[in-house]
PDB file of N, CA and C in Angstrom:
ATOM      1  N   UNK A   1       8.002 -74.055  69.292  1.00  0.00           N
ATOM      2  CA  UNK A   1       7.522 -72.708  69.039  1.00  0.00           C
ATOM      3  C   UNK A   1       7.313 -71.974  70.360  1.00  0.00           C
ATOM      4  N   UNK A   2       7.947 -70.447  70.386  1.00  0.00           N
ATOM      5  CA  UNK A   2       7.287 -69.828  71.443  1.00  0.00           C
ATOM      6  C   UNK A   2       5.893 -69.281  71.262  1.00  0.00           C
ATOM      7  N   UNK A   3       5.633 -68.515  72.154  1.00  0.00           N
ATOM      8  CA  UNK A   3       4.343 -67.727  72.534  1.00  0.00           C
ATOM      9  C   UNK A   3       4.673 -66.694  72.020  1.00  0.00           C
ATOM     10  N   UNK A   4       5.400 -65.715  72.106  1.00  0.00           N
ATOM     11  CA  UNK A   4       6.156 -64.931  71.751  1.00  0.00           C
ATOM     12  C   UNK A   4       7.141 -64.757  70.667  1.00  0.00           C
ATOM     13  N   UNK A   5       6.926 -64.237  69.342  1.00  0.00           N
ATOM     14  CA  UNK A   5       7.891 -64.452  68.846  1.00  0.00           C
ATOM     15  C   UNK A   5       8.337 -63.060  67.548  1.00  0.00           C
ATOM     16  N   UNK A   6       9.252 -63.023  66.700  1.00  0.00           N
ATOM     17  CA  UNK A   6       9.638 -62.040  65.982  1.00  0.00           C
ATOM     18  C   UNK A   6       8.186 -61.374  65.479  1.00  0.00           C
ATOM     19  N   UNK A   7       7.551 -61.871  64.996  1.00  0.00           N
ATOM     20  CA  UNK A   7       5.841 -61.638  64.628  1.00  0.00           C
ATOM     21  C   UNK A   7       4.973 -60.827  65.489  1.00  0.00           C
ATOM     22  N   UNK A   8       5.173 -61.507  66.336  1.00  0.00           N
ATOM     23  CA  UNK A   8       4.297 -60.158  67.457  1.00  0.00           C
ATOM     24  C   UNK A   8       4.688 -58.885  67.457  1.00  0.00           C
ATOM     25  N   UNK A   9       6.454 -58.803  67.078  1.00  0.00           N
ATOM     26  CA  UNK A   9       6.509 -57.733  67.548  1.00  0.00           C
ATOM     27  C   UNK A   9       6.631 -56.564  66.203  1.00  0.00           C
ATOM     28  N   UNK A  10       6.039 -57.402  65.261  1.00  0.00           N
ATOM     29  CA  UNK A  10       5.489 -56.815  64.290  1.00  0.00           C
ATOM     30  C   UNK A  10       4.001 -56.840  64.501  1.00  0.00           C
ATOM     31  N   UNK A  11       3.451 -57.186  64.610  1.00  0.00           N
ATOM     32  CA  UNK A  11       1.773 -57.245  65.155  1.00  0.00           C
ATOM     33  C   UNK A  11       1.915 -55.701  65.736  1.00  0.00           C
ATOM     34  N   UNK A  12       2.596 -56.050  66.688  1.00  0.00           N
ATOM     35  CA  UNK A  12       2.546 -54.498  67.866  1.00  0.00           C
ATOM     36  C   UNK A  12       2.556 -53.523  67.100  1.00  0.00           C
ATOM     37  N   UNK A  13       3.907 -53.180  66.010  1.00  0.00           N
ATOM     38  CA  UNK A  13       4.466 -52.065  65.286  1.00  0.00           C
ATOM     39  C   UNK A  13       3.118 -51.215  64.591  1.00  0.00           C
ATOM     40  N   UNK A  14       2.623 -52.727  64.265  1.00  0.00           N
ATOM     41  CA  UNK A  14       1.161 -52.806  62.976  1.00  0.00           C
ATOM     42  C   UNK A  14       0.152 -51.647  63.361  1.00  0.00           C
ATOM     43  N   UNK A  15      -0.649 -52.676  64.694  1.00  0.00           N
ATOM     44  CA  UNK A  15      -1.588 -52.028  64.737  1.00  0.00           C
ATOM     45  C   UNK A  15      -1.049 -50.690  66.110  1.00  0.00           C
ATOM     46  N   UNK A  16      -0.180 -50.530  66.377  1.00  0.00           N
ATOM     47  CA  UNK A  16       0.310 -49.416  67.174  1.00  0.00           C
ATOM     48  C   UNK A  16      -0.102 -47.846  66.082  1.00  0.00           C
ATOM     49  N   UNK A  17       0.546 -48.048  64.994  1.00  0.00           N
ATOM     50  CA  UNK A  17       0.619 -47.298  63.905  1.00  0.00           C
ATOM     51  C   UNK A  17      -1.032 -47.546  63.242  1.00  0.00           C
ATOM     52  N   UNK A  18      -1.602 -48.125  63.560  1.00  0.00           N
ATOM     53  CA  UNK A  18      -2.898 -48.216  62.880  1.00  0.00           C
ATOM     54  C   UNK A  18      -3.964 -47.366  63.880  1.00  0.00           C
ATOM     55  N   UNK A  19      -3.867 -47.905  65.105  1.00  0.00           N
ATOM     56  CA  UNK A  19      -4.223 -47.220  66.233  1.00  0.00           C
ATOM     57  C   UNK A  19      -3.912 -45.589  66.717  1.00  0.00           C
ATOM     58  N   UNK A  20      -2.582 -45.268  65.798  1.00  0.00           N
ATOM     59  CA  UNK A  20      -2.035 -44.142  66.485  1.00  0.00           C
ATOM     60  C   UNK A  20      -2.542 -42.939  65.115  1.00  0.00           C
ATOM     61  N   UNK A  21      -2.227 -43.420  64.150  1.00  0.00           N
ATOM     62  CA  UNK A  21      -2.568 -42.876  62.485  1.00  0.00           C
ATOM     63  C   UNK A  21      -3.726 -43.184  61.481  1.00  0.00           C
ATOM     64  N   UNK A  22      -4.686 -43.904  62.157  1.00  0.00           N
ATOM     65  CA  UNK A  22      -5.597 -44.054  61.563  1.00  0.00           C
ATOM     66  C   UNK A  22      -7.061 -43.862  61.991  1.00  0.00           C
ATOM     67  N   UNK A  23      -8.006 -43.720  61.527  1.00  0.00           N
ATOM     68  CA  UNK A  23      -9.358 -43.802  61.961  1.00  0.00           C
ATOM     69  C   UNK A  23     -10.305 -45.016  62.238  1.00  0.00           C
ATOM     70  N   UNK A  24      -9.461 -45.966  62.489  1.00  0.00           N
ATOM     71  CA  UNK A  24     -10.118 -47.270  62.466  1.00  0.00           C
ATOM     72  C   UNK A  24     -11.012 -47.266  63.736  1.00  0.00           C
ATOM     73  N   UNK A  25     -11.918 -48.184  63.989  1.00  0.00           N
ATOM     74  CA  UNK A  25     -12.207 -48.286  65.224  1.00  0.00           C
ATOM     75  C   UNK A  25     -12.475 -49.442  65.847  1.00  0.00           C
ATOM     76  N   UNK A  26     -12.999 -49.646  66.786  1.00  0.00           N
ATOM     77  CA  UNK A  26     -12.755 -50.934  67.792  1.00  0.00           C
ATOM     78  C   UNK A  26     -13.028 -52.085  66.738  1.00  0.00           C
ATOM     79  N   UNK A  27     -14.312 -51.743  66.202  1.00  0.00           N
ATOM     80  CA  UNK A  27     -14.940 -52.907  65.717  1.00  0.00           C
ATOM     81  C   UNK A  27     -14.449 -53.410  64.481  1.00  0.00           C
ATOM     82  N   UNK A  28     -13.985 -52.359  63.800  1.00  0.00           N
ATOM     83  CA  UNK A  28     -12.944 -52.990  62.745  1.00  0.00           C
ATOM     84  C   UNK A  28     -11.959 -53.426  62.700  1.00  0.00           C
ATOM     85  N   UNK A  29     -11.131 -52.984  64.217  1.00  0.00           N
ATOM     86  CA  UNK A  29     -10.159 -53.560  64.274  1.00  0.00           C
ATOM     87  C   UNK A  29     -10.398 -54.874  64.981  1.00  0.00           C
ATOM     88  N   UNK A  30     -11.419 -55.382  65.430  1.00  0.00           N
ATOM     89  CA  UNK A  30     -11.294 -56.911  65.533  1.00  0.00           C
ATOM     90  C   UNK A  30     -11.619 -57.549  64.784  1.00  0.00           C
ATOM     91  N   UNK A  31     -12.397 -57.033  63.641  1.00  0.00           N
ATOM     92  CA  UNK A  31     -12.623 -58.078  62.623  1.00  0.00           C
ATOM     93  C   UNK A  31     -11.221 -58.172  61.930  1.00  0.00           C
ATOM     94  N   UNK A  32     -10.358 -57.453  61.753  1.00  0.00           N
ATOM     95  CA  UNK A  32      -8.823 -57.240  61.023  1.00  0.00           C
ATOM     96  C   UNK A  32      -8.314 -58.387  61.751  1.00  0.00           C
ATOM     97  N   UNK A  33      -8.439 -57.667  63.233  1.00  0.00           N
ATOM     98  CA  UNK A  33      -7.207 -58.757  63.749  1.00  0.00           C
ATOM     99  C   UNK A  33      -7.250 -60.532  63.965  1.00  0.00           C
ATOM    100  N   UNK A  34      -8.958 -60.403  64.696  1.00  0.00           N
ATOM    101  CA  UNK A  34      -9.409 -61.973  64.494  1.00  0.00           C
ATOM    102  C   UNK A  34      -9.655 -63.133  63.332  1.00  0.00           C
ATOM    103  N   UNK A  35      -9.951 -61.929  62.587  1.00  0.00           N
ATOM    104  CA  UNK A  35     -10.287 -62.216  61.054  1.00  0.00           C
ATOM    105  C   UNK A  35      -8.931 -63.070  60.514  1.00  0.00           C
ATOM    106  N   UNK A  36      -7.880 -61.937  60.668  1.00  0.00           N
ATOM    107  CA  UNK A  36      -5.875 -62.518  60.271  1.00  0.00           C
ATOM    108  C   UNK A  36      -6.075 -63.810  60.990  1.00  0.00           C
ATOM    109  N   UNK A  37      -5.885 -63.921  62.433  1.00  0.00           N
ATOM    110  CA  UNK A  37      -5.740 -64.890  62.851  1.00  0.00           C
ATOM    111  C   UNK A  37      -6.534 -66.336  62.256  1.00  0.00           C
ATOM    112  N   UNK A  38      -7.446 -65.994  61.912  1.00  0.00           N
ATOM    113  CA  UNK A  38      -8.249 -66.847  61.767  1.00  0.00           C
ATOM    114  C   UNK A  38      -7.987 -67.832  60.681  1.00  0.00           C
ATOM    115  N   UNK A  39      -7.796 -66.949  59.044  1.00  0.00           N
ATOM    116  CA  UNK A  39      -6.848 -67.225  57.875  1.00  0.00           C
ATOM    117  C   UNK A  39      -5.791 -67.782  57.917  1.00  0.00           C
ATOM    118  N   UNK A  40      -4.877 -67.372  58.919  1.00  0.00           N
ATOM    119  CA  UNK A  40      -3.626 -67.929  59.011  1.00  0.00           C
ATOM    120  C   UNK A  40      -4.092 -69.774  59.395  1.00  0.00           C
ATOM    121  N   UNK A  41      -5.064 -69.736  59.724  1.00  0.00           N
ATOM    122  CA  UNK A  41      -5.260 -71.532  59.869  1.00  0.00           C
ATOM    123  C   UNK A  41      -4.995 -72.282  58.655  1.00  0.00           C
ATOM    124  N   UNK A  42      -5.172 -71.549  57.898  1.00  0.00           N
ATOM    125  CA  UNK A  42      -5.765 -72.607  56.252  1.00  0.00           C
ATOM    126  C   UNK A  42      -4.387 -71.525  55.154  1.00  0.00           C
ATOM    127  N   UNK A  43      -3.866 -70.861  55.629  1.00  0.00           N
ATOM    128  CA  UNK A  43      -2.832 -70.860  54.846  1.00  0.00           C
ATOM    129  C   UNK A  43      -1.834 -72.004  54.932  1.00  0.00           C
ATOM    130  N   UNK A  44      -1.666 -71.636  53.640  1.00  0.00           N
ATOM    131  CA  UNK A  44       0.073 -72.738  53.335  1.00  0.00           C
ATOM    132  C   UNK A  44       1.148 -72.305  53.344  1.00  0.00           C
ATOM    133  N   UNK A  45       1.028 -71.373  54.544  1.00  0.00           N
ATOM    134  CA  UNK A  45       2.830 -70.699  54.046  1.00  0.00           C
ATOM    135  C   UNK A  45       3.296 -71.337  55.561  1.00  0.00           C
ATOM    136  N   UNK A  46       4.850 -71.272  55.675  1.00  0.00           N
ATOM    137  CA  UNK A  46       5.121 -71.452  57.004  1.00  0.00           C
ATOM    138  C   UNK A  46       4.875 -70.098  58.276  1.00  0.00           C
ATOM    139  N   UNK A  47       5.250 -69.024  57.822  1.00  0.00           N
ATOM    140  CA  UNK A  47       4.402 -67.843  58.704  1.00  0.00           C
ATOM    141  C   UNK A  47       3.341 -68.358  59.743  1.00  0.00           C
ATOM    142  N   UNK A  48       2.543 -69.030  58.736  1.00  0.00           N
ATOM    143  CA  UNK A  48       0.850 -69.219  59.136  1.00  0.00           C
ATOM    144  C   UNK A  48       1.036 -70.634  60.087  1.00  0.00           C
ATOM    145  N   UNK A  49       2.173 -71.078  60.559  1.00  0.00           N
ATOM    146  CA  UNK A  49       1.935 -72.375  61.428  1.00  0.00           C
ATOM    147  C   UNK A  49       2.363 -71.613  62.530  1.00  0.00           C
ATOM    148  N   UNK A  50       1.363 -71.616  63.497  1.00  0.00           N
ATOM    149  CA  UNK A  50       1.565 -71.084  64.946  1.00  0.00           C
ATOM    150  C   UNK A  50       0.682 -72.343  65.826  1.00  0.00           C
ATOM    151  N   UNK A  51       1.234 -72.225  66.901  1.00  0.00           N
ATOM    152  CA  UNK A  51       0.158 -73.149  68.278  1.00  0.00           C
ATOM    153  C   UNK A  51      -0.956 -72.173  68.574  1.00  0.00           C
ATOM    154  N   UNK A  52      -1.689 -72.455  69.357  1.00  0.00           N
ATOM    155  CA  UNK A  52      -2.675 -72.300  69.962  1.00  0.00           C
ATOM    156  C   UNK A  52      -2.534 -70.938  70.780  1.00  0.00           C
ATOM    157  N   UNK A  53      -2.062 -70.960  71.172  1.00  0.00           N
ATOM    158  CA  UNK A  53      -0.999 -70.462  72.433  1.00  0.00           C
ATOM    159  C   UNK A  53      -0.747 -68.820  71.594  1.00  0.00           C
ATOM    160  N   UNK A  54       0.032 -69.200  70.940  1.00  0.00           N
ATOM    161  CA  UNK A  54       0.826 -68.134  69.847  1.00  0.00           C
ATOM    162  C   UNK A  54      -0.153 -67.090  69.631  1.00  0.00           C
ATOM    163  N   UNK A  55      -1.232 -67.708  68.704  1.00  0.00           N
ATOM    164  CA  UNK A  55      -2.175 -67.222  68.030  1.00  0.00           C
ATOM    165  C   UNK A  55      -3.073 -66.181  69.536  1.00  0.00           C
ATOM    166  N   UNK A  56      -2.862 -66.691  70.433  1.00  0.00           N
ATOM    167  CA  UNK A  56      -4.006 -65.836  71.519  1.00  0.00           C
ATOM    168  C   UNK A  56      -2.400 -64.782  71.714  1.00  0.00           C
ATOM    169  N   UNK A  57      -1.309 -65.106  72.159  1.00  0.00           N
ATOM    170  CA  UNK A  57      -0.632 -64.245  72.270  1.00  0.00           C
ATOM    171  C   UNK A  57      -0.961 -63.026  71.229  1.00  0.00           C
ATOM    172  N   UNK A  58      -0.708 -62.978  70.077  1.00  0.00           N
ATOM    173  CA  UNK A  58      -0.654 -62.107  68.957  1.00  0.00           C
ATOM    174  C   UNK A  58      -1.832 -61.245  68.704  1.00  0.00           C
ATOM    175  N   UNK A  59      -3.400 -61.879  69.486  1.00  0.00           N
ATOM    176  CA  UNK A  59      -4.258 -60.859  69.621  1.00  0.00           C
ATOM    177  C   UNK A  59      -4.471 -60.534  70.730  1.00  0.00           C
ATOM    178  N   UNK A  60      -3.786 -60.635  71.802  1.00  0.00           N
ATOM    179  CA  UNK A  60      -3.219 -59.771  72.749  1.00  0.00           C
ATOM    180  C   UNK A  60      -2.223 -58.410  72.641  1.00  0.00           C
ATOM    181  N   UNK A  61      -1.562 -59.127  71.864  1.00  0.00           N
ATOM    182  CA  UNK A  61       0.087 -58.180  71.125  1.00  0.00           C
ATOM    183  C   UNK A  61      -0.724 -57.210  70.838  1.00  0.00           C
ATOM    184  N   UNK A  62      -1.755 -57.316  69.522  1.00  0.00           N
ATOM    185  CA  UNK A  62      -2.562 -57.081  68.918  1.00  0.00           C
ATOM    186  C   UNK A  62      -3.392 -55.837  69.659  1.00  0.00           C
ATOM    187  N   UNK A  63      -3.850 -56.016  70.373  1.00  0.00           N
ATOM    188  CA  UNK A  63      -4.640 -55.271  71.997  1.00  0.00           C
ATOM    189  C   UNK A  63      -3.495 -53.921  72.460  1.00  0.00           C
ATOM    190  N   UNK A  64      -2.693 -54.305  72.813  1.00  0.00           N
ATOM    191  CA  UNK A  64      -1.593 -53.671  73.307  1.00  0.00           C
ATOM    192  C   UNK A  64      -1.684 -52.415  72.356  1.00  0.00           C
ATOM    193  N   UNK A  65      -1.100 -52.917  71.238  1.00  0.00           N
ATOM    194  CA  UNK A  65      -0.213 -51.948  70.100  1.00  0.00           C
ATOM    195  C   UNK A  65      -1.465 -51.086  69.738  1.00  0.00           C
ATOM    196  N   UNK A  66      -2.515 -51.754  69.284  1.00  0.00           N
ATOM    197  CA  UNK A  66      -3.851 -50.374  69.240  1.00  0.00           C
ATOM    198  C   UNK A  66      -4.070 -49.825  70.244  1.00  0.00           C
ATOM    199  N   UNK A  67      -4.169 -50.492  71.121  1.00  0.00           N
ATOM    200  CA  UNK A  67      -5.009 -49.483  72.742  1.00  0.00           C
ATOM    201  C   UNK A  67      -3.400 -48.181  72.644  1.00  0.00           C
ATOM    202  N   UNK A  68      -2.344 -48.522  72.746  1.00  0.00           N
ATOM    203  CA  UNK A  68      -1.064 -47.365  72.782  1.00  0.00           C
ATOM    204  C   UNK A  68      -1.299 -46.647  71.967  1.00  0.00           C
ATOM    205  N   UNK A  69      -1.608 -47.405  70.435  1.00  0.00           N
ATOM    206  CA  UNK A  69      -2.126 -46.369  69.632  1.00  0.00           C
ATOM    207  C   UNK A  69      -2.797 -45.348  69.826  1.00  0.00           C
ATOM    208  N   UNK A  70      -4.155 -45.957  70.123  1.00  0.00           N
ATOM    209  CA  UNK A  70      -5.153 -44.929  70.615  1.00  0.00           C
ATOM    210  C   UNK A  70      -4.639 -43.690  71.630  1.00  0.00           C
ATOM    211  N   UNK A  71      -4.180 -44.329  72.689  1.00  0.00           N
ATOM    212  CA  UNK A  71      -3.583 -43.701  73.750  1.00  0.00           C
ATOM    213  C   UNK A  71      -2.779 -42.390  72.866  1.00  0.00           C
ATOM    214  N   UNK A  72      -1.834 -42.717  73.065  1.00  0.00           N
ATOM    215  CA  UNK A  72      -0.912 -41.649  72.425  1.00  0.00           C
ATOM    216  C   UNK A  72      -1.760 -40.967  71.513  1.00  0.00           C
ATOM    217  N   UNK A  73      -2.540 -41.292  70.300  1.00  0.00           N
ATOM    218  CA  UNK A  73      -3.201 -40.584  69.761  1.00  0.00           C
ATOM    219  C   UNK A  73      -3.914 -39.251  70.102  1.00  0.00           C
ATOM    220  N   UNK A  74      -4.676 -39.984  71.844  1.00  0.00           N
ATOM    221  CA  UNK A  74      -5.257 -38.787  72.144  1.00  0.00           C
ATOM    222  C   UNK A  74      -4.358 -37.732  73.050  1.00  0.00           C
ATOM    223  N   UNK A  75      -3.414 -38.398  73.575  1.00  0.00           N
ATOM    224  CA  UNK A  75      -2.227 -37.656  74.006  1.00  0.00           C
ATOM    225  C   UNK A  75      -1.732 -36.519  73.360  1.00  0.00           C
ATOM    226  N   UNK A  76      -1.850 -36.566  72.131  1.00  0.00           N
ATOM    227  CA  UNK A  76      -1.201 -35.490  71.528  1.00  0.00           C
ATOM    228  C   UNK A  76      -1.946 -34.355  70.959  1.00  0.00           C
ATOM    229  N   UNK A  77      -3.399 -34.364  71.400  1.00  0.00           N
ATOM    230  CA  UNK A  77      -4.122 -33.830  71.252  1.00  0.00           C
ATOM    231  C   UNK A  77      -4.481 -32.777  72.563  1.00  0.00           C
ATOM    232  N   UNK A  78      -3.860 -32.846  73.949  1.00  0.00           N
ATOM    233  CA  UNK A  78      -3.626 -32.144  75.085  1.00  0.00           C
ATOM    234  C   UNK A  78      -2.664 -31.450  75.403  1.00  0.00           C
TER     235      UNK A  78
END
């Protein structure tokens, strides 16, 4: 398994668009995102088998795609 993988860069798309179009805010969005991660332990699907590794990548990814969100959000407001 990589660190990196097709998933993240849906993670990004996710909360980019959640960050950029929505009213969410910090604190909800870590319970969303840590919260996912967290579930994905005790699921049974294959999706949900990631390393260690992976899983910190993706709430990083995760970080990225909202903070741009945000960003741009207020960008377009100047």
């Amino acid at each position: 398994m990589t660190i990196i993988n097709h998933y993240s860069i849906i993670h990004f798309i996710i909360w980019y668009l959640v960050g950029r179009y929505t009213g969410i805010r910090w604190l909800l969005f870590l319970l969303f995102s840590f919260g996912w991660e967290m579930l994905e332990l005790v699921l049974p699907y294959n999706f949900a088998i990631e390393t260690v590794p992976n899983k910190i990548a993706d709430i990083l990814v995760n970080f990225i795609g909202y903070g741009l969100g945000l960003y741009f959000k207020g960008q377009k407001n100047n």
